[in-house]
N, C-alpha and C. Protein backbone atom coordinates (compact mmCIF):
# COMPACT_ATOMS: atom_id res chain seq x y z
N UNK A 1 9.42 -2.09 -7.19
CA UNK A 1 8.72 -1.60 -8.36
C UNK A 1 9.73 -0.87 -9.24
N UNK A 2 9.45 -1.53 -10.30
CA UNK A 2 10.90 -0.74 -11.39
C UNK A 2 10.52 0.36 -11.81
N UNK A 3 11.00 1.17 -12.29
CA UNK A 3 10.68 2.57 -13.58
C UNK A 3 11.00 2.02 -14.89
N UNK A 4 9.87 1.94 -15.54
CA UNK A 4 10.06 1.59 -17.14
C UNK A 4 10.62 2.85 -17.94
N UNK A 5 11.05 2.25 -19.00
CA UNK A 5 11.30 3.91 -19.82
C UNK A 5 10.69 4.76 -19.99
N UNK A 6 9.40 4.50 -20.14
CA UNK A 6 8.13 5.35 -20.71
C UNK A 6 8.06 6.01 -19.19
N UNK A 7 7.98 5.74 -17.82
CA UNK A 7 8.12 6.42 -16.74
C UNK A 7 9.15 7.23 -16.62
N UNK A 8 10.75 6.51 -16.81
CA UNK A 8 11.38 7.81 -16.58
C UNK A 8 11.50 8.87 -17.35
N UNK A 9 10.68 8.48 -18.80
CA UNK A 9 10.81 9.80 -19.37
C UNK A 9 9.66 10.69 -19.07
N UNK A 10 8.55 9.93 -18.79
CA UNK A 10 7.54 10.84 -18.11
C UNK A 10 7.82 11.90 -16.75
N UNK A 11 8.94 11.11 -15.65
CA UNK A 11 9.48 11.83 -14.52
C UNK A 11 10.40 12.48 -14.90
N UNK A 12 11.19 12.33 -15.99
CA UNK A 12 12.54 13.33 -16.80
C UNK A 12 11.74 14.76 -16.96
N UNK A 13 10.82 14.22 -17.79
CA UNK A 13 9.69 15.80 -18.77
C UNK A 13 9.05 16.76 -17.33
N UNK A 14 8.87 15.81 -16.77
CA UNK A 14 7.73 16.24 -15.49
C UNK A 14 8.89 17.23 -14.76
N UNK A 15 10.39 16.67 -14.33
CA UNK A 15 11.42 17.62 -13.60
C UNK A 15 11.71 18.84 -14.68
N UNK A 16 10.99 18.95 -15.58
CA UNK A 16 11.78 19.97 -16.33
C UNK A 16 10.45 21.13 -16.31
N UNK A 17 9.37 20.70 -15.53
CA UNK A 17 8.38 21.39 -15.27
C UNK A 17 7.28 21.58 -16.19
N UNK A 18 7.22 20.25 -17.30
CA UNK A 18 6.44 20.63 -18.74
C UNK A 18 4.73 19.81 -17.88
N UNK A 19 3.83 20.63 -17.94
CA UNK A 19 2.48 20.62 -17.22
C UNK A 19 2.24 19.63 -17.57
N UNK A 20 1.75 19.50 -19.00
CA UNK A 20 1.12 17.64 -19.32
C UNK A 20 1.48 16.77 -18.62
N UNK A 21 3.54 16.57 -18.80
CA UNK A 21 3.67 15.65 -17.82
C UNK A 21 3.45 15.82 -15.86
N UNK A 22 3.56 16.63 -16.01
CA UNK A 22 2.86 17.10 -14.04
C UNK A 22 1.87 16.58 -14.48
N UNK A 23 0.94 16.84 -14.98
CA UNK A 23 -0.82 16.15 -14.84
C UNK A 23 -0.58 14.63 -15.33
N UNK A 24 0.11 13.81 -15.66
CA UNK A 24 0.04 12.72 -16.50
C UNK A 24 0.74 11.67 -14.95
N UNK A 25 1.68 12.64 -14.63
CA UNK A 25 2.84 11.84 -13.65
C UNK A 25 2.26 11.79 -12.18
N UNK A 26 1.26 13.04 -11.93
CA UNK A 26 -0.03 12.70 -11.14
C UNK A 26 -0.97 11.97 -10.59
N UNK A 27 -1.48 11.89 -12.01
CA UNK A 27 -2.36 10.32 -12.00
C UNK A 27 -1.85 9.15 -11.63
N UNK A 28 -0.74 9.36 -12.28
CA UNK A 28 -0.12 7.92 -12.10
C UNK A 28 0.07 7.43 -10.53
N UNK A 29 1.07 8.66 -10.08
CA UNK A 29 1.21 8.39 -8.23
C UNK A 29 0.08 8.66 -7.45
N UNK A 30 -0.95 9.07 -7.96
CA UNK A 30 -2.11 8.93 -6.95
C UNK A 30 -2.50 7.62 -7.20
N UNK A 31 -2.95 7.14 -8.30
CA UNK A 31 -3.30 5.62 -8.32
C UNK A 31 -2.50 4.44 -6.98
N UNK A 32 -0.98 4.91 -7.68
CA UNK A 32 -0.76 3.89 -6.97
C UNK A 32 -0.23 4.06 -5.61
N UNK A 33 0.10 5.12 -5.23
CA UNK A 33 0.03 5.83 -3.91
C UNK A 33 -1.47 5.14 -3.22
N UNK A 34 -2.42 5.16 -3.75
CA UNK A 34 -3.60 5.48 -3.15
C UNK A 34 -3.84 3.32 -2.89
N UNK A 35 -3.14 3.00 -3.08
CA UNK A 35 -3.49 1.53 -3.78
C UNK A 35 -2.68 0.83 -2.14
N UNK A 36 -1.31 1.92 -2.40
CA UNK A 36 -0.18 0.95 -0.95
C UNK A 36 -0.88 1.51 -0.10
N UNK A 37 -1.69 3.00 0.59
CA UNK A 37 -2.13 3.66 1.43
C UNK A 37 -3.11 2.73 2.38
N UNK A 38 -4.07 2.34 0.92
CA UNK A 38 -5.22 2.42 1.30
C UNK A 38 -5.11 0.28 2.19
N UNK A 39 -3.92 -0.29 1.15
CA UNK A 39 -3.47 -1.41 1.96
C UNK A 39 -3.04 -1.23 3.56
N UNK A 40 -2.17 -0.82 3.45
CA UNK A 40 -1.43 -0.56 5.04
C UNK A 40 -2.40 0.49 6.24
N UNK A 41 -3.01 1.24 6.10
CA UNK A 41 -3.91 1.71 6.81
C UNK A 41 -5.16 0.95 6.70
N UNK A 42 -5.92 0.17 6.00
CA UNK A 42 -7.35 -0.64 5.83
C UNK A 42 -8.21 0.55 6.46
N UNK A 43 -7.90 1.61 5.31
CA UNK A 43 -9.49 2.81 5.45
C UNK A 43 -9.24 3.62 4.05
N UNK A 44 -10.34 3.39 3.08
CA UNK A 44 -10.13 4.10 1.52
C UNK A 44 -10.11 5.75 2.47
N UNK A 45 -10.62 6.20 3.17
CA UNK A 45 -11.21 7.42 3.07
C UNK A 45 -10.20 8.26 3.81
N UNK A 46 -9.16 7.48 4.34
CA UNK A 46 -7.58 8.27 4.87
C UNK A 46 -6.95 8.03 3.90
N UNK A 47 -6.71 6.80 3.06
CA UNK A 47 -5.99 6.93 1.95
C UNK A 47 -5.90 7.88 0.83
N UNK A 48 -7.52 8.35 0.54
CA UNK A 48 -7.77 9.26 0.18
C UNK A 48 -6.63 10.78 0.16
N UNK A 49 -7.21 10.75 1.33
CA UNK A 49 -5.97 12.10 2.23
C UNK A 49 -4.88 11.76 1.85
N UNK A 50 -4.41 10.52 2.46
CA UNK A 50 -2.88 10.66 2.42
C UNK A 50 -2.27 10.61 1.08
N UNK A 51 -2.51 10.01 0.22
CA UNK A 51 -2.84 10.10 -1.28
C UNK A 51 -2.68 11.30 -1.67
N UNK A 52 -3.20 11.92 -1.75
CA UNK A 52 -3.30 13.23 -1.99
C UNK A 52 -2.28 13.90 -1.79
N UNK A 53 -1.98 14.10 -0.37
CA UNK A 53 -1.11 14.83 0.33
C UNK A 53 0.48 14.39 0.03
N UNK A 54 0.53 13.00 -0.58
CA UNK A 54 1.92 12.44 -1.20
C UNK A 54 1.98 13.47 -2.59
N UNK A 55 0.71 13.44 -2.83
CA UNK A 55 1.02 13.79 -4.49
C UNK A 55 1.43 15.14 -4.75
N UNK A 56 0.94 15.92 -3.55
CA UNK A 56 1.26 17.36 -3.26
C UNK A 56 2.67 17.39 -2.94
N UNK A 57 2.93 16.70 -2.10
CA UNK A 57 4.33 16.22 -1.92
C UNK A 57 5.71 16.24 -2.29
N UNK A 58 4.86 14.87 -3.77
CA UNK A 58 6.00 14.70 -4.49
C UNK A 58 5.98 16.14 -5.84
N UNK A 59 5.07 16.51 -6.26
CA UNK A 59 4.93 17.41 -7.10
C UNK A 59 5.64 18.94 -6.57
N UNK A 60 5.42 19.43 -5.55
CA UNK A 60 6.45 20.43 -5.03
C UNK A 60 7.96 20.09 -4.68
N UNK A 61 8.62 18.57 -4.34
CA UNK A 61 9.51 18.51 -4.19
C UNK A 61 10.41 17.55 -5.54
N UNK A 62 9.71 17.74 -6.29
CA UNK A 62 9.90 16.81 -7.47
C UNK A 62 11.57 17.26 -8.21
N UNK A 63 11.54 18.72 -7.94
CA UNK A 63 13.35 19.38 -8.49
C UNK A 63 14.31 18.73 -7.41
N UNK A 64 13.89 17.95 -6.42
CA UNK A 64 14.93 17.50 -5.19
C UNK A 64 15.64 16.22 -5.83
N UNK A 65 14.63 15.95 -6.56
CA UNK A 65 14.88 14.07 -7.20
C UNK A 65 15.89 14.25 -7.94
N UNK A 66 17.08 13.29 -8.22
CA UNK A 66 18.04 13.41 -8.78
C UNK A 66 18.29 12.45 -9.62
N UNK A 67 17.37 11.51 -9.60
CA UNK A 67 17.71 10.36 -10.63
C UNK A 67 15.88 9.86 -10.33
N UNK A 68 15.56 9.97 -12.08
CA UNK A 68 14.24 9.60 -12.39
C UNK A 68 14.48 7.78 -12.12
N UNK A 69 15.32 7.01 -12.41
CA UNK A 69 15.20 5.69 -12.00
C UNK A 69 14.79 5.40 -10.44
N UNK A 70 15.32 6.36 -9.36
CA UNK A 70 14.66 6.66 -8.05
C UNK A 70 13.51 6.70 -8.08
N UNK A 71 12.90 7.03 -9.08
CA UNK A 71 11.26 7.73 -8.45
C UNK A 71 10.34 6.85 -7.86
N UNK A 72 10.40 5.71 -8.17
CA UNK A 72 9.16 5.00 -7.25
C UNK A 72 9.30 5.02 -5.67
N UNK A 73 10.76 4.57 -5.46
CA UNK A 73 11.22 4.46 -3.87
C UNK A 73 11.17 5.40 -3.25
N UNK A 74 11.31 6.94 -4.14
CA UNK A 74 11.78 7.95 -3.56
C UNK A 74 10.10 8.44 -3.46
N UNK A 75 9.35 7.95 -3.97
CA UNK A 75 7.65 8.41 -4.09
C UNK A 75 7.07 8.06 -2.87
N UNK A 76 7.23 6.13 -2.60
CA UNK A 76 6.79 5.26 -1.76
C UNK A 76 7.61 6.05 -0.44
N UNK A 77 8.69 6.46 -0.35
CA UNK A 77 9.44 6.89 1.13
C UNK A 77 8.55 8.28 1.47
N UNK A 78 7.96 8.94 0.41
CA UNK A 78 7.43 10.27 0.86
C UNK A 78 5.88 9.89 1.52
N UNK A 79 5.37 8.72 0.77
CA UNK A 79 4.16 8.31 1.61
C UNK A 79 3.99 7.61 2.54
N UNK A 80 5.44 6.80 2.72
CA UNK A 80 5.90 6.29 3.96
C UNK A 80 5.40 7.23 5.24
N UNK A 81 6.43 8.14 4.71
CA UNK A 81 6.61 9.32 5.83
C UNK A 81 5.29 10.17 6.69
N UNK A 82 4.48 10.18 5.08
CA UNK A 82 3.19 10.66 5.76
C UNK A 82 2.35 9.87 6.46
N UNK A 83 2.44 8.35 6.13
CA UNK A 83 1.48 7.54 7.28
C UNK A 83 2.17 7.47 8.59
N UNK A 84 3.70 7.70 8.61
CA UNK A 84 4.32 7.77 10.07
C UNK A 84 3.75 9.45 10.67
N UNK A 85 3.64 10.25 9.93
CA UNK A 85 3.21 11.05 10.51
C UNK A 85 1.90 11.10 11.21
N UNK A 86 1.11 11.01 10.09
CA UNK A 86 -0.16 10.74 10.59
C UNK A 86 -0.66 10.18 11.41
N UNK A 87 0.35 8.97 11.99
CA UNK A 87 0.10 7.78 12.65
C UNK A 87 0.12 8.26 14.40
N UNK A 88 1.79 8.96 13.94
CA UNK A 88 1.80 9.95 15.31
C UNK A 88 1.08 10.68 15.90
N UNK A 89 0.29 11.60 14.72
CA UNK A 89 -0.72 12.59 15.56
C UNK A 89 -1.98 11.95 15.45
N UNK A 90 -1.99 10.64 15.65
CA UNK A 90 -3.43 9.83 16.04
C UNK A 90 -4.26 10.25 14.76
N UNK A 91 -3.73 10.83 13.69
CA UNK A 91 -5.07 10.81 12.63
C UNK A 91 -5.34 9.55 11.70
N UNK A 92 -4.33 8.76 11.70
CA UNK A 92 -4.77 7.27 11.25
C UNK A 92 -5.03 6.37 12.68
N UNK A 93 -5.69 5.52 12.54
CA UNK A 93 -6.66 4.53 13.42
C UNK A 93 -7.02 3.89 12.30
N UNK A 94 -6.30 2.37 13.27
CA UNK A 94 -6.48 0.66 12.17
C UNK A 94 -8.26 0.51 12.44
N UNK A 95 -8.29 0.03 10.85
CA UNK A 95 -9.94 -0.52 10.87
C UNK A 95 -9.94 -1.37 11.33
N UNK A 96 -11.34 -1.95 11.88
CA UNK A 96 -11.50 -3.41 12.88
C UNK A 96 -11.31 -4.37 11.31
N UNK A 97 -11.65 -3.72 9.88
CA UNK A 97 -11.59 -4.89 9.28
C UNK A 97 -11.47 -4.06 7.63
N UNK A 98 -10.92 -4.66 6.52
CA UNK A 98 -10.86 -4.11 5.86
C UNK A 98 -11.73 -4.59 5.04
N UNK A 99 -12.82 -4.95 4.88
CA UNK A 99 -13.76 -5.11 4.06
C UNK A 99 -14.53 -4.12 3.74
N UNK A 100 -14.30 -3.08 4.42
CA UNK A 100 -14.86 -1.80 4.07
C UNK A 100 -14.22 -1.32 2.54
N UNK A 101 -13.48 -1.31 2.62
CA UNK A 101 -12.76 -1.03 1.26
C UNK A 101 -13.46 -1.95 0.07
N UNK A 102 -14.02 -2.81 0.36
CA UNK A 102 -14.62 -3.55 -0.62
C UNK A 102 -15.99 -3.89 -0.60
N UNK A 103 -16.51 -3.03 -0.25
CA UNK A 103 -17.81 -2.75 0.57
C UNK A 103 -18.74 -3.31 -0.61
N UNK A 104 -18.97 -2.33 -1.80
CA UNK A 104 -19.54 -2.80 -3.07
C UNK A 104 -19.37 -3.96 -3.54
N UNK A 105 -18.23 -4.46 -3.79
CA UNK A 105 -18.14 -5.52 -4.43
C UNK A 105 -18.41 -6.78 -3.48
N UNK A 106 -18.45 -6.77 -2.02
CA UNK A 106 -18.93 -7.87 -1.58
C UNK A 106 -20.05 -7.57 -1.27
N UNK A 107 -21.08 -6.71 -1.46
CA UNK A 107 -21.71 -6.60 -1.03
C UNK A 107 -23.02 -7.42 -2.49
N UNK A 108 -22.49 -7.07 -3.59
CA UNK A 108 -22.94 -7.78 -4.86
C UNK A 108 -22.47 -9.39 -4.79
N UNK A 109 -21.33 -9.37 -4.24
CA UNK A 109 -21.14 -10.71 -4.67
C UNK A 109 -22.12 -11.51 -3.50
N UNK A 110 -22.28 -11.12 -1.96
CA UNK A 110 -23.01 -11.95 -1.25
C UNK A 110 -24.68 -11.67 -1.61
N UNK A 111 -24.89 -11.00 -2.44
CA UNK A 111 -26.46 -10.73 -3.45
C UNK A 111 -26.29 -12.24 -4.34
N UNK A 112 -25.35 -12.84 -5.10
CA UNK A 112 -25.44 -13.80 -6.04
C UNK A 112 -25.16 -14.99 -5.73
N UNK A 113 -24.60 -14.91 -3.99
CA UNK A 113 -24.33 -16.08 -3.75
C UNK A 113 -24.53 -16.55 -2.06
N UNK A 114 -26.36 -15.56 -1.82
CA UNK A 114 -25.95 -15.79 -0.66
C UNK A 114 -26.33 -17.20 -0.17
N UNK A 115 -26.89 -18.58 -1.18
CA UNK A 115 -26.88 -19.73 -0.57
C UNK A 115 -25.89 -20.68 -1.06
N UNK A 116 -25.41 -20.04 -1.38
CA UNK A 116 -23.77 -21.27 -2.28
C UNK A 116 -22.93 -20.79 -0.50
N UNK A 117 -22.63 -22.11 -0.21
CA UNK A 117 -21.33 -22.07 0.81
C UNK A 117 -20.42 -21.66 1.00
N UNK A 118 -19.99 -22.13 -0.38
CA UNK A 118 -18.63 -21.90 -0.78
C UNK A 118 -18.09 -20.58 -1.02
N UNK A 119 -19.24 -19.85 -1.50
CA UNK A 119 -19.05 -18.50 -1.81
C UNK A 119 -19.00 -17.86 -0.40
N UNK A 120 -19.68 -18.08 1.00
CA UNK A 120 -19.90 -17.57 1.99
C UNK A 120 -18.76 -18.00 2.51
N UNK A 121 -18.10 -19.27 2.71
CA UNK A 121 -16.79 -19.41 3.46
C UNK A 121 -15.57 -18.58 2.55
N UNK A 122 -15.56 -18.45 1.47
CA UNK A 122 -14.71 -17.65 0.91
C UNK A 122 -14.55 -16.37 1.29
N UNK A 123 -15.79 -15.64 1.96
CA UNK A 123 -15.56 -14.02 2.28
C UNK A 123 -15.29 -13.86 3.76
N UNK A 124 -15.64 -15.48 3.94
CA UNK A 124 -15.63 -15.17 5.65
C UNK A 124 -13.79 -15.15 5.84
N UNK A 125 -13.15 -16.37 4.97
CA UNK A 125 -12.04 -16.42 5.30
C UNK A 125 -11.36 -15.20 4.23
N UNK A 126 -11.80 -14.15 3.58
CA UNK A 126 -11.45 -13.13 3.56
C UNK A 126 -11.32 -12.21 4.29
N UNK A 127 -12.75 -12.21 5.53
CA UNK A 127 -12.45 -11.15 6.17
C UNK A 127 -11.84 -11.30 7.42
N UNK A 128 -11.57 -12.28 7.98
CA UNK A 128 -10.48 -13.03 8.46
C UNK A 128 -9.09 -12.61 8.24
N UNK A 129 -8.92 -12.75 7.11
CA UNK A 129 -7.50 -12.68 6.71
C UNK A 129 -7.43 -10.83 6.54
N UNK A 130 -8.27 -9.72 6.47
CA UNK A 130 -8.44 -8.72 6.55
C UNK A 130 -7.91 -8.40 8.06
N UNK A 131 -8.91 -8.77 9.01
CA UNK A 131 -9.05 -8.92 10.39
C UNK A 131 -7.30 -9.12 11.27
N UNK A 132 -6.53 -10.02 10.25
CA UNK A 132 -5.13 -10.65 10.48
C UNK A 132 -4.71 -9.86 9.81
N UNK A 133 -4.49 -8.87 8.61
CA UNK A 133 -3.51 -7.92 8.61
C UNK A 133 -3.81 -7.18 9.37
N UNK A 134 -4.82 -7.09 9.74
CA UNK A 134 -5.17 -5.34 10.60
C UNK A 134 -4.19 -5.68 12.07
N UNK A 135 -4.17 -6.68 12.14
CA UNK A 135 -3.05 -6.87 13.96
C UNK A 135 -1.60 -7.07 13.16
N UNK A 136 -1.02 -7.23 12.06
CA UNK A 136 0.18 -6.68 11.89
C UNK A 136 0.58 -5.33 12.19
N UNK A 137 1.93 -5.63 13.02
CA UNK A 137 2.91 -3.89 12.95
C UNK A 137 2.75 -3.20 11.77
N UNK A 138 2.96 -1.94 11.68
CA UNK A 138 3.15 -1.08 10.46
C UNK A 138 4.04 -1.42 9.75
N UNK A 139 5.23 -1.43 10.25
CA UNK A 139 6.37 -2.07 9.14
C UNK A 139 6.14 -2.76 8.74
N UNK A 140 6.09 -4.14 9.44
CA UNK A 140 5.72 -5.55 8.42
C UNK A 140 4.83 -5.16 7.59
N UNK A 141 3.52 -5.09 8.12
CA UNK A 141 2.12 -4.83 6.91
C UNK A 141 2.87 -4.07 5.66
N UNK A 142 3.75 -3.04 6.07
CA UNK A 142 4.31 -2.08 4.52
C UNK A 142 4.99 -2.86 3.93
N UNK A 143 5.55 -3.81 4.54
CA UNK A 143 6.67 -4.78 3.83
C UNK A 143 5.81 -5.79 3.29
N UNK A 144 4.85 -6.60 3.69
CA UNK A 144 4.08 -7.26 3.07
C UNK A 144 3.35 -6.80 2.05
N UNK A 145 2.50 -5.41 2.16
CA UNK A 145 1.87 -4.68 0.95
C UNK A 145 2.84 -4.89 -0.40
N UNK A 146 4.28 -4.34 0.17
CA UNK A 146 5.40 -4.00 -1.02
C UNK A 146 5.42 -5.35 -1.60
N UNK A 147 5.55 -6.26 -0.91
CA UNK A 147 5.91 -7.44 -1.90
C UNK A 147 5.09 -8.24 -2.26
N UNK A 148 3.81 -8.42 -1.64
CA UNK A 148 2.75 -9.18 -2.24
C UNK A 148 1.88 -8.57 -3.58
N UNK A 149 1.67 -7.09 -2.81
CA UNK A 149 1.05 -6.10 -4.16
C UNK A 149 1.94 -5.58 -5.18
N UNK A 150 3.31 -5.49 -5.02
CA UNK A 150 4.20 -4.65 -5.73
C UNK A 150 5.45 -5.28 -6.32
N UNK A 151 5.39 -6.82 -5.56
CA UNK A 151 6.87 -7.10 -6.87
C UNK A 151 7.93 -6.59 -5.99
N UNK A 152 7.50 -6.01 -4.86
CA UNK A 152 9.55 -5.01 -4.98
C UNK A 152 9.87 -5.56 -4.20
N UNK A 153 11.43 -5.78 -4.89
CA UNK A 153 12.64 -6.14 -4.40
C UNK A 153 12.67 -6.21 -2.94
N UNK A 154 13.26 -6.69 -2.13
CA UNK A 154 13.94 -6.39 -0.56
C UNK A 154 14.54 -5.18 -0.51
N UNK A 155 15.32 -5.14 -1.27
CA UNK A 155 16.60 -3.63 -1.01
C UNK A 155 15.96 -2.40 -1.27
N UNK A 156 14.74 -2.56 -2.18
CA UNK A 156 13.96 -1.38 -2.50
C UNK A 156 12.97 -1.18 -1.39
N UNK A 157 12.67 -1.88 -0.95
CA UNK A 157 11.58 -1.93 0.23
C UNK A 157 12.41 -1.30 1.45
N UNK A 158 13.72 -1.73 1.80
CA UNK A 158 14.54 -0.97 2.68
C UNK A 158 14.78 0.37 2.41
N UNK A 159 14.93 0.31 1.48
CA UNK A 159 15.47 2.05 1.15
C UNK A 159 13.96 3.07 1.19
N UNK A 160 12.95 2.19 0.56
CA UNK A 160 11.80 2.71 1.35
C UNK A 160 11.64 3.02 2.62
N UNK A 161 11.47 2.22 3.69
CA UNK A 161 11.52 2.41 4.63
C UNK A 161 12.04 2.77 5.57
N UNK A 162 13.88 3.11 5.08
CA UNK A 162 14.65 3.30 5.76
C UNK A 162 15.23 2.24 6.93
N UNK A 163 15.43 0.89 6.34
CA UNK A 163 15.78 -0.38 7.25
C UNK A 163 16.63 -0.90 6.09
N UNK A 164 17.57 -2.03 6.72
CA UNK A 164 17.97 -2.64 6.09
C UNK A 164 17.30 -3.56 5.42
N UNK A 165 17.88 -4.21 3.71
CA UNK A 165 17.44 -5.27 3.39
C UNK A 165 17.31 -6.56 4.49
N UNK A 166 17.80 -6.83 4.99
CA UNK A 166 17.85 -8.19 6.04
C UNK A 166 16.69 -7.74 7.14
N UNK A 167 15.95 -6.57 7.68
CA UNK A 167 14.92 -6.34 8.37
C UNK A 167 13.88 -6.50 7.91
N UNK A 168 14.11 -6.02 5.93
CA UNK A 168 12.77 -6.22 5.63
C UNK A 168 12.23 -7.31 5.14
N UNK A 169 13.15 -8.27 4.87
CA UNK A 169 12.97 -9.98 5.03
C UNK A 169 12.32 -10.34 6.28
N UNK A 170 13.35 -9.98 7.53
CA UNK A 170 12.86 -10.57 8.84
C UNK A 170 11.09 -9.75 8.59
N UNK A 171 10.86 -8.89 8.63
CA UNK A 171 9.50 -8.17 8.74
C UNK A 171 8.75 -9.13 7.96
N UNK A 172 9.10 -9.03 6.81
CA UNK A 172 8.22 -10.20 5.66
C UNK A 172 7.79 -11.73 6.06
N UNK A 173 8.90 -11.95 6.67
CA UNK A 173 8.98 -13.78 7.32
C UNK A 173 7.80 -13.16 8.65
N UNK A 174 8.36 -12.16 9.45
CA UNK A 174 7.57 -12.32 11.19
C UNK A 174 5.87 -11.89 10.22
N UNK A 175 5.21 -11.16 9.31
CA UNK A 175 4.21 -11.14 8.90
C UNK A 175 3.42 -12.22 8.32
N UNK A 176 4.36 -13.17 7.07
CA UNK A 176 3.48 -13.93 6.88
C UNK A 176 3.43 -15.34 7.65
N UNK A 177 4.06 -15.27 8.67
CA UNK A 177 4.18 -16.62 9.93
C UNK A 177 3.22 -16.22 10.90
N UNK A 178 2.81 -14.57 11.36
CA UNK A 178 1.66 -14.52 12.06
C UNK A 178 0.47 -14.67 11.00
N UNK A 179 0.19 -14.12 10.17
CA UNK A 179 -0.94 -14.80 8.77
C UNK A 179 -1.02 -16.29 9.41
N UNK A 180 -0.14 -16.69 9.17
CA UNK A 180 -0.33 -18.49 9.01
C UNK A 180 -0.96 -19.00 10.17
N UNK A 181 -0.46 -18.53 11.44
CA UNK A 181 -1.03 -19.06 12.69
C UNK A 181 -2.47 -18.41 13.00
N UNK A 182 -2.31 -17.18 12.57
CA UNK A 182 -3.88 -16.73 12.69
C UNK A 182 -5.08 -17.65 12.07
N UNK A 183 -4.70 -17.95 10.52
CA UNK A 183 -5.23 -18.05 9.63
C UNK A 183 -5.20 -20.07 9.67
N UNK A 184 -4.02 -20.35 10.52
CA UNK A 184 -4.58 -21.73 10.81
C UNK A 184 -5.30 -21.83 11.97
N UNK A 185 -4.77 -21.06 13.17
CA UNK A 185 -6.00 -21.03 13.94
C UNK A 185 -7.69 -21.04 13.39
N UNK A 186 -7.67 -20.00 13.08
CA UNK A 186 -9.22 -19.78 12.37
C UNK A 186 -9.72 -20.83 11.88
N UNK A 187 -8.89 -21.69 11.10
CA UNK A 187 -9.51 -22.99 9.95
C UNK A 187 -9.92 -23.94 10.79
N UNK A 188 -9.13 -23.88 11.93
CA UNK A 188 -9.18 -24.89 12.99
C UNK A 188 -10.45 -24.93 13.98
N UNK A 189 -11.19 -23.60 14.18
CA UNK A 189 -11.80 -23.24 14.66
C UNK A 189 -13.80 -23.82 14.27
C-alpha cells in the first residue's frame, strides 16, 4: 500500500501535532486497520478492539516515525503486533466461519434469492471459501489479506511482518494452493 501525497502530508501535519490532522489521520487508520483486522482474525467485534488499540498506538507513538512515506508499513507492523499479541494471550479465537462479518448483507441477499440456485450455491461456496481461510496459518492469511485486499508489494508485506520478501511469496503460494485444494475438494464434493 503506497502513501499518496495528500497522505504524507496529512502524516507530515499530523507529526507536527496539528489536531485536525490527528482526527483526520485517525479515521483514516481505523478504517483501514479495521478492514486487514477484521480479515485475518474473521470476528468484526475483536477487530473492533484491535482497531482501536492500533490507533491508540499509532497516535501516541506517531513522533517515533521518521519518514511519513513509512507510514502504512510502519501502521500495518503495529497491528501486526497487536494480533500477535492478542493471539498469545488467547484473546483472539478463529471464527468457525466468517460470514458473520457479513451477517446483514447475506442475510438480505438470501431474503431475494432464496429460490434462485445460483444465488444459493454462490454463498454456499462463499462460506466455504470463508471456512478455508479460517484453517490458514496467521502469516499466510496476513500475507494473503495484504495482497489480495491491499495491492502490497512482497517487500512491503515483509517488512510488515518482519520476514523476508521470499517467505512472503512462499506464504502467499502455500495459502492460495491450500484455497485451491480445499476449494477443489469442495466442488468435487
Amino acid at each position: 500500500m503506497q502513501t499518496g501525497a495528500a497522505e504524507r502530508e496529512l502524516v507530515r501535519q499530523a507529526m507536527t501535532g496539528d489536531r485536525r490532522s490527528l482526527e483526520a489521520l485517525a479515521v483514516v487508520v481505523q478504517a483501514r486497520v479495521h478492514a486487514y483486522v477484521c480479515r485475518v482474525t474473521l470476528d468484526a467485534h475483536k477487530a473492533d478492539d484491535l482497531a482501536q488499540d492500533t490507533v491508540l498506538a499509532v497516535l501516541q507513538s506517531l513522533g517515533t516515525l521518521r519518514e511519513a512515506e513509512r507510514f502504512w508499513p510502519w501502521v500495518f507492523r503495529i497491528a501486526t503486533n497487536n494480533l500477535r499479541q492478542q493471539h498469545r494471550s488467547g484473546l483472539v479465537r478463529r471464527a468457525v466461519s466468517m460470514s458473520r462479518l457479513h451477517e446483514d448483507r447475506v442475510q438480505l441477499k438470501s431474503r431475494k434469492a432464496e429460490h434462485d440456485s445460483q444465488a444459493l450455491s454462490g454463498r454456499e461456496l462463499c462460506e466455504e471459501t470463508h471456512r478455508a481461510i479460517d484453517q490458514i496459518g496467521d502469516r499466510d492469511r496476513a500475507v494473503l489479506v495484504f495482497r489480495v485486499y491491499s495491492n502490497m508489494p512482497y517487500s512491503r508485506i515483509a517488512d510488515v511482518l518482519g520476514c523476508t520478501p521470499m517467505t512472503a511469496r512462499t506464504s502467499f503460494f502455500r495459502a492460495k494452493q491450500f484455497l485451491k485444494r480445499k476449494l477443489t475438494a469442495w466442488s468435487a464434493a
